[in-house]
Protein backbone atom coordinates (compact mmCIF):
# COMPACT_ATOMS: atom_id res chain seq x y z
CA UNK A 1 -10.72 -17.05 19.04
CA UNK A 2 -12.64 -14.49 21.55
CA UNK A 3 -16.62 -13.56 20.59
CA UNK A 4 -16.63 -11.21 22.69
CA UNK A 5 -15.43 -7.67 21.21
CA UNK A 6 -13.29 -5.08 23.18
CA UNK A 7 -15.30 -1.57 23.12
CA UNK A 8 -12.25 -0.37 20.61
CA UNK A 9 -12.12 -3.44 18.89
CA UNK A 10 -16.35 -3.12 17.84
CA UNK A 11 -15.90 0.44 17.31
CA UNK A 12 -13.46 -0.52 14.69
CA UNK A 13 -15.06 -3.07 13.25
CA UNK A 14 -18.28 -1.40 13.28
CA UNK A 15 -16.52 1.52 10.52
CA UNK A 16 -14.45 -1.28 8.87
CA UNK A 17 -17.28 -4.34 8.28
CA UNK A 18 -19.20 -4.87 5.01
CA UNK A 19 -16.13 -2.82 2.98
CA UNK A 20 -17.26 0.25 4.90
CA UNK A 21 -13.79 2.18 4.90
CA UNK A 22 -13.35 3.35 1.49
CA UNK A 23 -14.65 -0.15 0.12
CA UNK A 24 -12.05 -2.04 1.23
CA UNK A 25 -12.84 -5.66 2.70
CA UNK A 26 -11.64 -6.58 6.34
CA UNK A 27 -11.53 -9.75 8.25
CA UNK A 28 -11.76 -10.30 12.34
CA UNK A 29 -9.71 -13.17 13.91
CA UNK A 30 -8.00 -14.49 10.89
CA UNK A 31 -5.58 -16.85 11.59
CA UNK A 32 -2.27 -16.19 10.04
CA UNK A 33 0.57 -18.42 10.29
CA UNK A 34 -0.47 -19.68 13.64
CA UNK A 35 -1.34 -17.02 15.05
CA UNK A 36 -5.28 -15.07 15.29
CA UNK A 37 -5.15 -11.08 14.18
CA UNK A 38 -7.25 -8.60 15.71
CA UNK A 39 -8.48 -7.01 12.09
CA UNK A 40 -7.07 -7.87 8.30
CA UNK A 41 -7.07 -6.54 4.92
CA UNK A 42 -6.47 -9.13 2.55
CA UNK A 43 -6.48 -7.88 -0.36
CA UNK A 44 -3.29 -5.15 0.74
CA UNK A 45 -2.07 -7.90 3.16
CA UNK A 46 -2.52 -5.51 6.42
CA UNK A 47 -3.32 -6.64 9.82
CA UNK A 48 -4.81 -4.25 12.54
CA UNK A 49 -3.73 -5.34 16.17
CA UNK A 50 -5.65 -3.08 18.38
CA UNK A 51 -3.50 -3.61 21.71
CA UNK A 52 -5.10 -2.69 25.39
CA UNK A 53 -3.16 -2.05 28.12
CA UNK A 54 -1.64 -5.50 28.46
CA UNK A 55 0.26 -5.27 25.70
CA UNK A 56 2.62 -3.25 28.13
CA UNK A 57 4.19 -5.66 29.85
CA UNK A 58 7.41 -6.68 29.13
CA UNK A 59 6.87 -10.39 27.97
CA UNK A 60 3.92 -9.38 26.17
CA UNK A 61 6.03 -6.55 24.20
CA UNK A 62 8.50 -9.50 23.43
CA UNK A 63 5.56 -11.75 21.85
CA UNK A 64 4.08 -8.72 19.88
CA UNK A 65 7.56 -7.89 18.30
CA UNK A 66 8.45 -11.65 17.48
CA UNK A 67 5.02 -12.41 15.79
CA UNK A 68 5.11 -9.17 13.93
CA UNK A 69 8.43 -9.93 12.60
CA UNK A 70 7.07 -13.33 11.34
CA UNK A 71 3.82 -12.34 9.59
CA UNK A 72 6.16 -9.13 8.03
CA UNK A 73 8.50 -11.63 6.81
CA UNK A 74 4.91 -13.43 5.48
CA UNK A 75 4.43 -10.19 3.58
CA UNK A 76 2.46 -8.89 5.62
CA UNK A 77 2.03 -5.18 7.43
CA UNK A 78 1.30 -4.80 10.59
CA UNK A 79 -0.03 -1.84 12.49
CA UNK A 80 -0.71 -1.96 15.90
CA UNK A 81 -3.21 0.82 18.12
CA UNK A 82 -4.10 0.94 21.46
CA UNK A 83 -7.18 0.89 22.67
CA UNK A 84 -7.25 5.11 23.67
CA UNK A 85 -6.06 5.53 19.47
CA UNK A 86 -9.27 3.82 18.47
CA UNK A 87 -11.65 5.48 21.09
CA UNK A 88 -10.58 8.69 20.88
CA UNK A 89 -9.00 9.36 17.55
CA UNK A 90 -10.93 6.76 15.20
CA UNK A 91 -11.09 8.94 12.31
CA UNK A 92 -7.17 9.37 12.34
CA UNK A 93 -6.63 5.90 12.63
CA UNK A 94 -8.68 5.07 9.89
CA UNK A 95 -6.66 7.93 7.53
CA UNK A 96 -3.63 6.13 8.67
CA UNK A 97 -4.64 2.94 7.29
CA UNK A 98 -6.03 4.71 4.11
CA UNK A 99 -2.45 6.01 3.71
CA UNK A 100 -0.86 3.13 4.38
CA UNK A 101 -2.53 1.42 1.87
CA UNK A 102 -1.64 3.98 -0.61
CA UNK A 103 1.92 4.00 0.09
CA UNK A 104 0.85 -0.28 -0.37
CA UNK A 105 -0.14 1.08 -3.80
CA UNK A 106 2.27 2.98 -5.26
């Protein structure tokens, strides 16, 4: 587990903390079947991976794909951002997960 936040990563968590977005209760670094998510929403079983530029590369696309397929298979969503979503278009990723949620909803 890192300490240390990317500048995206405490941007989000710093609108998403202490049930912030629309009350709704997140988690940083949970560990999931094996593996450590960037963000999660319990409650609606939704995991934020907020993805930088190495997430790129070839083997690293490979590794995202497989472990999404296995916590989706867990039940759980996953929706993946990149760094430039969360820095320059927060408020539209944050009305995507509201949505998201809604659709979990209904």
């Amino acid at each position: 587990m890192r300490k240390a936040l990317t500048e995206a990563e405490l941007r989000f968590w710093n609108v998403v903390r202490a049930h912030r977005l629309e009350g709704l209760s997140f988690r940083r670094q949970m560990p999931i079947a094996g593996y450590i998510v960037d963000f999660s929403c319990p409650q609606h079983q939704l995991v934020v991976e907020i993805d930088g530029e190495s997430h790129s590369h070839d083997g690293s696309i490979e590794r995202d794909r497989l472990r999404d397929e296995k916590l989706k298979a867990l039940g759980w969503t996953v929706l993946r951002v990149t760094n430039e979503d969360v820095l320059q278009r927060l408020d539209q990723v944050c009305t995507h997960i509201l949505r998201m949620i809604g659709d979990m909803r209904s």
